[in-house]
Protein backbone atom coordinates (compact mmCIF):
# COMPACT_ATOMS: atom_id res chain seq x y z
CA UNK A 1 0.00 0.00 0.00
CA UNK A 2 1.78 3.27 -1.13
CA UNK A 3 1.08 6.84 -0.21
CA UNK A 4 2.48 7.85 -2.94
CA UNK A 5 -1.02 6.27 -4.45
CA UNK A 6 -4.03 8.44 -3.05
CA UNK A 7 -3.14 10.11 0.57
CA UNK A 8 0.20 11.95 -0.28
CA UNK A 9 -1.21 13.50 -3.57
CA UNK A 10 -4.36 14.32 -1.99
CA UNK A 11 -2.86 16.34 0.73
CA UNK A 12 -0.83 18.14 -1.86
CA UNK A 13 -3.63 19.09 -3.53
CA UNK A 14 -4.95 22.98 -2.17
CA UNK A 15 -8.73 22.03 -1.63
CA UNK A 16 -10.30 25.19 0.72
CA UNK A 17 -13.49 25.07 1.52
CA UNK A 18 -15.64 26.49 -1.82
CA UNK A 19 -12.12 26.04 -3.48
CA UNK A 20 -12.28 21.71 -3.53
CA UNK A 21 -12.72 21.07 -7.55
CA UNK A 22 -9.12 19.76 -8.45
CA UNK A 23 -9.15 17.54 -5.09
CA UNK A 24 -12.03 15.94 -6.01
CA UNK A 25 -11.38 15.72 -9.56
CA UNK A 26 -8.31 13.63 -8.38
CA UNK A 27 -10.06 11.57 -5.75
CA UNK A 28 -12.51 10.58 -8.72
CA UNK A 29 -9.55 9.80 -11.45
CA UNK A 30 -7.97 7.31 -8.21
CA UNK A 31 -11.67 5.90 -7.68
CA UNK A 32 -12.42 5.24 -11.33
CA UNK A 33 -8.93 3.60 -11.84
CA UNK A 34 -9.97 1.48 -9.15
CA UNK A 35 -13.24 -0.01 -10.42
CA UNK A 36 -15.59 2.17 -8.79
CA UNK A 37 -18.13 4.15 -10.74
CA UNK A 38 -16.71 7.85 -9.80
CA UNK A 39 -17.86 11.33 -10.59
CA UNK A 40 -18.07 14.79 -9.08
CA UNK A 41 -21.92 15.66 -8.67
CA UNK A 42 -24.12 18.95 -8.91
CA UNK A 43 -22.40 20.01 -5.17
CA UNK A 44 -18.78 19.58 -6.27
CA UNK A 45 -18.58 16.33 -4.05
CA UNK A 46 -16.35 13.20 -5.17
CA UNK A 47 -18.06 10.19 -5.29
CA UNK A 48 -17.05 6.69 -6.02
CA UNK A 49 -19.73 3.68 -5.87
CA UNK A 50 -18.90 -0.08 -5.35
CA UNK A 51 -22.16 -2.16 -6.11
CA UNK A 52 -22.13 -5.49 -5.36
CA UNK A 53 -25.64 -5.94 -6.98
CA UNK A 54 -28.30 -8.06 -5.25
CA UNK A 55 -28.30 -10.10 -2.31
CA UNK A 56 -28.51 -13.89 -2.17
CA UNK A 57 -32.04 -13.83 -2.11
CA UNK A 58 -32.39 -11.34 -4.88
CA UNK A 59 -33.29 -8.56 -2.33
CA UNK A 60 -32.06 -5.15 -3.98
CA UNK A 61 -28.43 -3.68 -2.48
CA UNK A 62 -28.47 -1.31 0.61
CA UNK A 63 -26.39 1.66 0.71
CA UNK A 64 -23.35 2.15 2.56
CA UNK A 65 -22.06 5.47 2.85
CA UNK A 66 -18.80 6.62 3.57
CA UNK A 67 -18.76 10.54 3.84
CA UNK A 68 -16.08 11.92 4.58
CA UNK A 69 -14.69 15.47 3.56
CA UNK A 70 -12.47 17.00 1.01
CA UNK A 71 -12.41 20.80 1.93
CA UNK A 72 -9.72 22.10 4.63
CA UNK A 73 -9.32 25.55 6.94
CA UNK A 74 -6.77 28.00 5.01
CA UNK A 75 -3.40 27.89 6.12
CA UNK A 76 -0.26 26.15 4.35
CA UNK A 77 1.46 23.48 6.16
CA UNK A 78 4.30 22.25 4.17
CA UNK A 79 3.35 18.54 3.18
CA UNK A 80 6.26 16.24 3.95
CA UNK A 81 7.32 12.77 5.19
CA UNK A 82 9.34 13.40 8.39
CA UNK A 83 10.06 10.46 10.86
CA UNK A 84 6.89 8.48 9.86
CA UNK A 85 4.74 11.33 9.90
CA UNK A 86 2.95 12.65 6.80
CA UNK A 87 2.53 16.72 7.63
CA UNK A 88 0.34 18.75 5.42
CA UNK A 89 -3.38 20.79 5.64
CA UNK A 90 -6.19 18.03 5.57
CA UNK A 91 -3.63 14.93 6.79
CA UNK A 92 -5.76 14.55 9.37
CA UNK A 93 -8.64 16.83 9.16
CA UNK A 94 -9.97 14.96 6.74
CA UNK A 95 -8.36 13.82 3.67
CA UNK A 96 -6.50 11.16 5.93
CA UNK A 97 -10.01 9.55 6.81
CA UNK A 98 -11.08 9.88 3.74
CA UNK A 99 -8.28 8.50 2.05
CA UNK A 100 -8.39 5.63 4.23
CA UNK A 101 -12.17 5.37 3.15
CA UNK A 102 -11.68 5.07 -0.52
CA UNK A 103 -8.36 2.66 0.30
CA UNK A 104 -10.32 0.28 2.15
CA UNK A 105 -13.34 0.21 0.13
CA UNK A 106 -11.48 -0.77 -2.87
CA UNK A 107 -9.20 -3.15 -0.75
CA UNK A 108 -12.84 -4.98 0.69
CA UNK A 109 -14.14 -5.08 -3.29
CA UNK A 110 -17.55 -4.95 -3.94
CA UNK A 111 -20.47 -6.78 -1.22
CA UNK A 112 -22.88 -8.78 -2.95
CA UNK A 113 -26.56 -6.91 -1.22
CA UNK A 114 -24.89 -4.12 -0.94
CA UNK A 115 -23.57 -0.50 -2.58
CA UNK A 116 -20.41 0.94 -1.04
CA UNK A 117 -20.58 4.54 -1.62
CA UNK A 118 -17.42 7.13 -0.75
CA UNK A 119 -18.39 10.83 -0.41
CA UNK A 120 -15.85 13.47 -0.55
CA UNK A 121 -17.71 16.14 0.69
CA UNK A 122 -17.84 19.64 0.06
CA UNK A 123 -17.90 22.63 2.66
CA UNK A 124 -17.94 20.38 5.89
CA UNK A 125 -15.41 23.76 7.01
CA UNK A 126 -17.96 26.10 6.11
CA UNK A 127 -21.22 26.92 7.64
CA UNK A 128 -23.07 26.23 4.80
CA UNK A 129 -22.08 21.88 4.71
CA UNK A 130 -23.13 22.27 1.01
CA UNK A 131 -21.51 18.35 0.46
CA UNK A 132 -23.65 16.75 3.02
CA UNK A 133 -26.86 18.79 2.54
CA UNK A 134 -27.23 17.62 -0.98
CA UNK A 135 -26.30 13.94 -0.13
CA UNK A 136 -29.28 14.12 1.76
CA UNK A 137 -30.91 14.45 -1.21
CA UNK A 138 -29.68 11.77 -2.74
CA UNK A 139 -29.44 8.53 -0.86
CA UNK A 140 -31.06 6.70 1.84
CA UNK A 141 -28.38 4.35 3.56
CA UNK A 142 -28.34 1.39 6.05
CA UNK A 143 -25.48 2.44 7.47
CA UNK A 144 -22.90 5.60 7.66
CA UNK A 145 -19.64 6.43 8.69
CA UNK A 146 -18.65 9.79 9.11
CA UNK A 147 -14.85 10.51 8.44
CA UNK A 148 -13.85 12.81 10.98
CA UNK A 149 -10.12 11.59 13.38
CA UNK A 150 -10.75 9.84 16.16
CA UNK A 151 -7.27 7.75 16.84
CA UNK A 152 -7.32 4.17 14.65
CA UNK A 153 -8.91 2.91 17.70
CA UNK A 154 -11.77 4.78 19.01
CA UNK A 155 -15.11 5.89 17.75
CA UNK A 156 -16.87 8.99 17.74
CA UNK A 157 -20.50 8.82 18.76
CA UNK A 158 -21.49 12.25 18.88
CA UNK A 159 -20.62 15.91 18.72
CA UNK A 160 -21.89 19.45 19.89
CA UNK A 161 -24.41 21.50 18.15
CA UNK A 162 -22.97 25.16 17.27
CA UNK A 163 -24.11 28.71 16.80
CA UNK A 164 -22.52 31.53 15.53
CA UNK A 165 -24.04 34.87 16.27
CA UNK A 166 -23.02 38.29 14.70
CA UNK A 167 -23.30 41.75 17.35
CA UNK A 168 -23.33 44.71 15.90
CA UNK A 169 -22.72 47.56 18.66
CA UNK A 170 -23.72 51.50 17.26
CA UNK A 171 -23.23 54.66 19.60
CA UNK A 172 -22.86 58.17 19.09
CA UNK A 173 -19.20 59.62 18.76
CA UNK A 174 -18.53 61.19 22.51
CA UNK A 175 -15.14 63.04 23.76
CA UNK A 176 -13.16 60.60 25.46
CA UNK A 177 -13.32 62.82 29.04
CA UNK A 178 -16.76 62.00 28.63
CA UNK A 179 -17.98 58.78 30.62
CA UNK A 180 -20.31 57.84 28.39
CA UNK A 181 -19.79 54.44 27.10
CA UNK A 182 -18.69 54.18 23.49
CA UNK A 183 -19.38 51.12 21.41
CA UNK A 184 -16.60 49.26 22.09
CA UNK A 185 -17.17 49.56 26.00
CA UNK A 186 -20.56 48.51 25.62
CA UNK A 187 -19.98 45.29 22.69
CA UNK A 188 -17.34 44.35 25.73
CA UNK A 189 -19.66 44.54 28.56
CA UNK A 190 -22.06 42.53 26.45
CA UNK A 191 -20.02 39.96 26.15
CA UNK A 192 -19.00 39.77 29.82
CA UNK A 193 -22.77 39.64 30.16
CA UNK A 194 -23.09 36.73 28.25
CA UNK A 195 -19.58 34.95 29.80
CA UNK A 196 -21.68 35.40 33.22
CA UNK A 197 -24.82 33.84 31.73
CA UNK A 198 -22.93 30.91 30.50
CA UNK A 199 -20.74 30.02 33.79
CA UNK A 200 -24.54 29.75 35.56
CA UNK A 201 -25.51 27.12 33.17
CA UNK A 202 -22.27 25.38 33.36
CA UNK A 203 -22.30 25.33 36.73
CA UNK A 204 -22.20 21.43 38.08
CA UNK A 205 -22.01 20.59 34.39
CA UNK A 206 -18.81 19.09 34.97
CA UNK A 207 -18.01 17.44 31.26
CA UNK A 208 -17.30 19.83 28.42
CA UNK A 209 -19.54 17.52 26.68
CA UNK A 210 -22.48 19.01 28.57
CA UNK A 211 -21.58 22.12 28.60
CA UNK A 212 -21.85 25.59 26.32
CA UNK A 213 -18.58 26.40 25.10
CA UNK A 214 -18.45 30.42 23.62
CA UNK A 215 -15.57 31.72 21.88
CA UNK A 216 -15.20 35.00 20.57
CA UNK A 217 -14.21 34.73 16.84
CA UNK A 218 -14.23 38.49 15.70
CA UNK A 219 -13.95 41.93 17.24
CA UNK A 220 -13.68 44.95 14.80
CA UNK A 221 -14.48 49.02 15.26
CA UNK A 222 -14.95 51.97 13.03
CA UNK A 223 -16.17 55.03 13.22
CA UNK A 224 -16.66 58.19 10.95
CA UNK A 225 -16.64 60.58 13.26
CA UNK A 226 -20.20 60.79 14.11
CA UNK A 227 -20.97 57.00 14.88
CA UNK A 228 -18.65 54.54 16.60
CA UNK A 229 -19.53 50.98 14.90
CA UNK A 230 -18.32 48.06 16.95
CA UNK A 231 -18.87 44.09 15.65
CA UNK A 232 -18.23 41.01 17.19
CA UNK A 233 -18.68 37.50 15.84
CA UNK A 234 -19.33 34.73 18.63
CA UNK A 235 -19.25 31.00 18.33
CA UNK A 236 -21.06 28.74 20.77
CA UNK A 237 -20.79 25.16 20.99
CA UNK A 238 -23.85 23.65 22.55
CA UNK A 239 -25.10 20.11 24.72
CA UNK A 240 -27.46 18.04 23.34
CA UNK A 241 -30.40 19.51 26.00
CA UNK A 242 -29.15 22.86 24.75
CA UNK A 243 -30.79 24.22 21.00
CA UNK A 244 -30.38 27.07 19.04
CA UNK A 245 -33.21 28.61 20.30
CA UNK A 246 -32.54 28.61 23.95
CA UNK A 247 -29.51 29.69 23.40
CA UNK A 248 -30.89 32.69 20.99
CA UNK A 249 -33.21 33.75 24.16
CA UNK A 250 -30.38 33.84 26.67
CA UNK A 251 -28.44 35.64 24.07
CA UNK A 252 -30.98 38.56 24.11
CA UNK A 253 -31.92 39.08 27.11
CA UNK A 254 -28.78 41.31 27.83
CA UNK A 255 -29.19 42.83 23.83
CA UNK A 256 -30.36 46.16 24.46
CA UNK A 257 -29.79 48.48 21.97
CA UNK A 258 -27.60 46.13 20.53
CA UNK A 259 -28.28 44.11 17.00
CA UNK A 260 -28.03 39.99 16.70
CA UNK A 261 -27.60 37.83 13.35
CA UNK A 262 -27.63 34.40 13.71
CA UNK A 263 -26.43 32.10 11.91
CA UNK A 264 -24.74 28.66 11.06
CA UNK A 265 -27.33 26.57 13.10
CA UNK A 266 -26.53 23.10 13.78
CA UNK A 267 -27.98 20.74 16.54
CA UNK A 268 -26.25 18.65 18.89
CA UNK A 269 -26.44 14.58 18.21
CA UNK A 270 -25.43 11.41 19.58
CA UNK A 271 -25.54 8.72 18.12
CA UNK A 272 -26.82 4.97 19.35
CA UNK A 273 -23.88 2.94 21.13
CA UNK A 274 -25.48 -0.41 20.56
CA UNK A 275 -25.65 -1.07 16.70
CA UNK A 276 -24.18 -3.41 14.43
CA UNK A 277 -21.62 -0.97 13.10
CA UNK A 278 -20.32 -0.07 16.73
CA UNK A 279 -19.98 -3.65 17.32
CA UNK A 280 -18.13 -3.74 14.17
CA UNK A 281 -15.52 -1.44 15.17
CA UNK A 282 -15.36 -2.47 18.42
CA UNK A 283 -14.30 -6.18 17.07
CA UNK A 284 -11.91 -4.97 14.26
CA UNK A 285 -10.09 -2.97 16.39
CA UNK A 286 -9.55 -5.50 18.57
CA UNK A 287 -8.50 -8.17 15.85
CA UNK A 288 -5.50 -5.62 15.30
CA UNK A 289 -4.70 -5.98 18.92
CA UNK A 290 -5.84 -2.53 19.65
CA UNK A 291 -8.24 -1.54 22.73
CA UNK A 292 -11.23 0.41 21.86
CA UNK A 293 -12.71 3.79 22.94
CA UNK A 294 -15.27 5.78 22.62
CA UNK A 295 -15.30 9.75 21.91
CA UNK A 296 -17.60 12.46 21.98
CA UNK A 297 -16.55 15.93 20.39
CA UNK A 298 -16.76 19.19 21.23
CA UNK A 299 -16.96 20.30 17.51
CA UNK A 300 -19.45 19.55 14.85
CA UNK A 301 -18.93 17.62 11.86
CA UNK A 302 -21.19 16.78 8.99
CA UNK A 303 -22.92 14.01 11.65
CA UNK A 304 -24.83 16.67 12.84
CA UNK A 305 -26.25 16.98 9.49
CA UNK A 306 -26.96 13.49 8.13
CA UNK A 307 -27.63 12.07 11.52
CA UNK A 308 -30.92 13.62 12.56
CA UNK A 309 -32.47 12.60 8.66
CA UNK A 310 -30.51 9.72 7.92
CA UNK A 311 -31.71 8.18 11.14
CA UNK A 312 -29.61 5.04 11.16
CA UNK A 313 -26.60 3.72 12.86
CA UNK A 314 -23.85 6.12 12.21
CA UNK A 315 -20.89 6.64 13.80
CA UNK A 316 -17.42 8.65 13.21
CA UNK A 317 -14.03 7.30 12.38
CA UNK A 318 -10.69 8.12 10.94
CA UNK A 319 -7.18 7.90 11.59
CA UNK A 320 -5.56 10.78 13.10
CA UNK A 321 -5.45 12.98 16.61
CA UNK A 322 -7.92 15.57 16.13
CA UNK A 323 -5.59 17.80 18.53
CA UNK A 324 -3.50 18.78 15.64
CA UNK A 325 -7.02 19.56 13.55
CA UNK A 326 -6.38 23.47 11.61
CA UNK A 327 -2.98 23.74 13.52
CA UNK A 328 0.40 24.61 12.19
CA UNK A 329 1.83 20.96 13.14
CA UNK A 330 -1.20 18.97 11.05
CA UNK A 331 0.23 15.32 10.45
CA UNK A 332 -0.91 11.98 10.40
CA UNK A 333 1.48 9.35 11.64
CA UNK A 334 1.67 6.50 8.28
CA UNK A 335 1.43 3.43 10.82
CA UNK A 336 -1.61 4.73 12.21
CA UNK A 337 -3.25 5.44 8.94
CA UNK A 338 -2.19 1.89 7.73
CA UNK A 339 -4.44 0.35 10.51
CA UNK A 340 -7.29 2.99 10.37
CA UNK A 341 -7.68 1.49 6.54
CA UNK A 342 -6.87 -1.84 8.01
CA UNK A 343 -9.69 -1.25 10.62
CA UNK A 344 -12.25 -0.21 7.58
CA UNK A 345 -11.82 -2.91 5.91
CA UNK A 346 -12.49 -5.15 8.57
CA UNK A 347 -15.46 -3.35 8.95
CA UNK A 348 -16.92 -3.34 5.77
CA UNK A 349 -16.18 -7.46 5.77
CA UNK A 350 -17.88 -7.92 8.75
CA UNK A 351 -20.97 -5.81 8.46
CA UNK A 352 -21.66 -6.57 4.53
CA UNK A 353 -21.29 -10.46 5.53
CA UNK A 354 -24.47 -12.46 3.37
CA UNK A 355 -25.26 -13.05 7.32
CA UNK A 356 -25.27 -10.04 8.80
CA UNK A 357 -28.17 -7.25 8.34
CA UNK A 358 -28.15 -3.92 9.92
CA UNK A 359 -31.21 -5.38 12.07
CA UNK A 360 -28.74 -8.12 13.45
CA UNK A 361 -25.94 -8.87 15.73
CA UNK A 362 -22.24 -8.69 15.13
C-alpha cells in the first residue's frame, strides 16, 4: 500500500473550503482507476460507488455510505514525510479519513446486497455543509460512517451543536473625558454579560460535553466621526439539551440596543452505542490488537447533518489525533493510517457479511 497512491497526492492538492474542484477531480480519477463508478456531482462532491448488486435472495443492495470530507481551513502546512509522519493541511482533518475510506473500500471489493458509496464532501469547514446537505438528497443508507479523526482505535458517537451569532454595537461619537460608554465599552460589557450567563448554566455541568462552550471569533471598530460601529462575531458550541433557540433567548436578554444575526445553526447529536456498526468497530479494532474507545466531540462535523435525517446507525471514524485539527503541526502518523484502513476494511467485511443485516448482531 503506497502513499504515494491516493493520501500523499491528496494532501498536496490545495482544496479550501468552496475552493475543492481539483481535489475531487483527483479523488474521482484514483476511484475510477480502481473499479468504482466515480464522478463529481451537482455540489462539487467526489463520489465513487462499489455495487455489489443483489443479495442472495435477490433482495435489492443497501447503501453504505462513507462521507467523509475533502475541503480544509486556510493555512499552508508544508506537506512532507518526516520520521513516519505525513505533515500537510487536511492529513488529518480529513483527507487522511477519507483516504483511508476510498483505500479500504477498494481493498474490501464490492459486497454482494450491498452499494459501497465514498463521499468526498464539500464545505464540511464552512457553515453552509453544502456536500452533506445535498447527499441528503440523494441517498437513503443502512449504514454511515462519518470521516472525521478519532485515533485508529476509538469511535466517535457524537458531537456538539454550534451557533454563531453576529453583534453589531452602534453609539454616538462622545469626547473621550466623557464617561459615556462608546461602542466598544458597551460590545465588551455585552459579552461579559453573556460569559456570566454561561458560567450559571455550566455550573455542576462538569463534562465539556455538557456544557456551552463560547468563543469570541471576531472583534472589529470603526467610526466616521459621528458614529462609533463596533462588531463582534461569537461562536457557541452547545449540549445536546441545549438548541439554538434557547440559546438565541439567553443571548438577548442582555441585547439592548444592541443588533443579533444568527447564523450557522446546527444541533447537537449522539448517536446509538449499541448497533451493528459499533460492534463492528469495536471487534476490528480488537483483531489488530488494539483496545477500543469511545469519543464524543466538542466540535461539529457533517454528523450533525446526516444524523438527525438519515436516522440510522452512524458513527465517526478516521485515523488521526484531532488535537493537531487546523494547527500549524497537522500530520498523520503513516502506521496509524495503515491500521485505520486496516480497521475499515475489517469493517466493511464484517458488516456486509451475506449473514449479517443492519437489524442483526455482530
Amino acid at each position: 500500500m503506497s502513499l504515494l497512491d491516493l493520501l500523499y497526492p491528496l494532501v498536496t492538492i490545495s482544496s479550501l473550503s468552496k475552493q475543492e474542484a481539483e481535489a475531487s477531480r483527483f479523488l474521482v480519477a484514483w476511484m475510477d482507476s480502481k473499479g468504482f463508478q466515480a464522478f463529481v456531482d451537482p455540489a462539487g462532491n467526489a463520489v465513487g460507488i462499489l455495487d455489489g448488486g443483489p443479495a442472495a435472495d435477490g433482495t435489492p443492495p443497501q447503501d453504505l455510505i462513507l462521507l467523509g470530507h475533502i475541503d480544509t481551513v486556510p493555512g499552508v502546512v508544508p506537506v512532507r514525510i518526516d520520521n513516519g509522519r505525513l505533515f500537510g493541511r487536511g492529513s488529518v482533518d480529513a483527507k487522511g479519513p477519507l483516504a483511508a475510506f476510498a483505500q479500504a473500500a477498494w481493498q474490501a471489493g464490492r459486497r454482494p446486497g450491498w452499494r459501497t458509496i465514498v463521499i468526498g464532501a464539500v464545505e464540511e469547514e464552512a457553515a453552509s455543509s453544502k456536500g452533506a446537505r445535498y447527499a441528503l438528497t440523494q441517498y437513503n443508507p443502512a449504514l454511515v460512517v462519518i470521516g472525521e479523526p478519532s485515533g485508529w482505535n476509538r469511535v466517535t458517537l457524537g458531537y456538539k451543536g454550534r451557533m454563531l451569532t453576529d453583534v453589531t454595537v452602534r453609539r454616538t461619537v462622545a469626547h473621550t473625558a466623557n464617561p459615556v460608554p462608546g461602542a466598544c465599552e458597551v460590545a465588551v460589557d455585552y459579552w461579559n454579560h453573556v460569559l456570566t450567563r454561561i458560567a450559571a448554566f455550566n455550573n455542576g455541568r462538569e463534562r465539556p460535553w455538557d456544557q456551552i462552550l463560547p468563543s469570541l471569533r471576531h472583534f472589529t471598530s470603526e467610526t466616521d466621526g459621528l458614529i462609533q460601529t463596533a462588531e463582534m462575531t461569537l461562536g457557541f458550541r452547545m449540549p445536546v439539551d441545549f438548541g439554538p433557540d434557547q440559546l438565541k433567548a439567553l443571548l438577548a436578554a442582555d441585547a439592548l440596543n444592541i443588533d443579533l444575526g444568527f447564523w450557522g445553526e446546527e444541533v447537537a447529536y449522539r448517536a446509538e452505542k449499541n448497533t451493528v456498526l459499533v460492534r463492528a468497530f469495536l471487534a476490528a479494532i480488537r483483531s489488530l490488537s488494539g483496545k477500543p474507545g469511545f469519543v464524543l466531540k466538542t466540535g461539529t462535523s457533517d454528523m450533525n447533518i446526516v444524523g438527525p435525517v438519515w436516522r440510522c446507525p452512524i458513527v465517526a471514524y478516521g485515523p488521526g489525533d484531532s488535537t493537531l485539527d487546523h494547527t500549524p503541526e497537522e500530520h498523520v502518523e503513516i502506521e496509524e493510517w495503515v491500521r485505520g484502513v486496516a480497521v475499515l476494511e475489517t469493517v466493511l467485511q464484517r458488516i456486509t457479511a451475506p449473514t449479517l443485516h443492519p437489524e442483526g448482531a455482530a
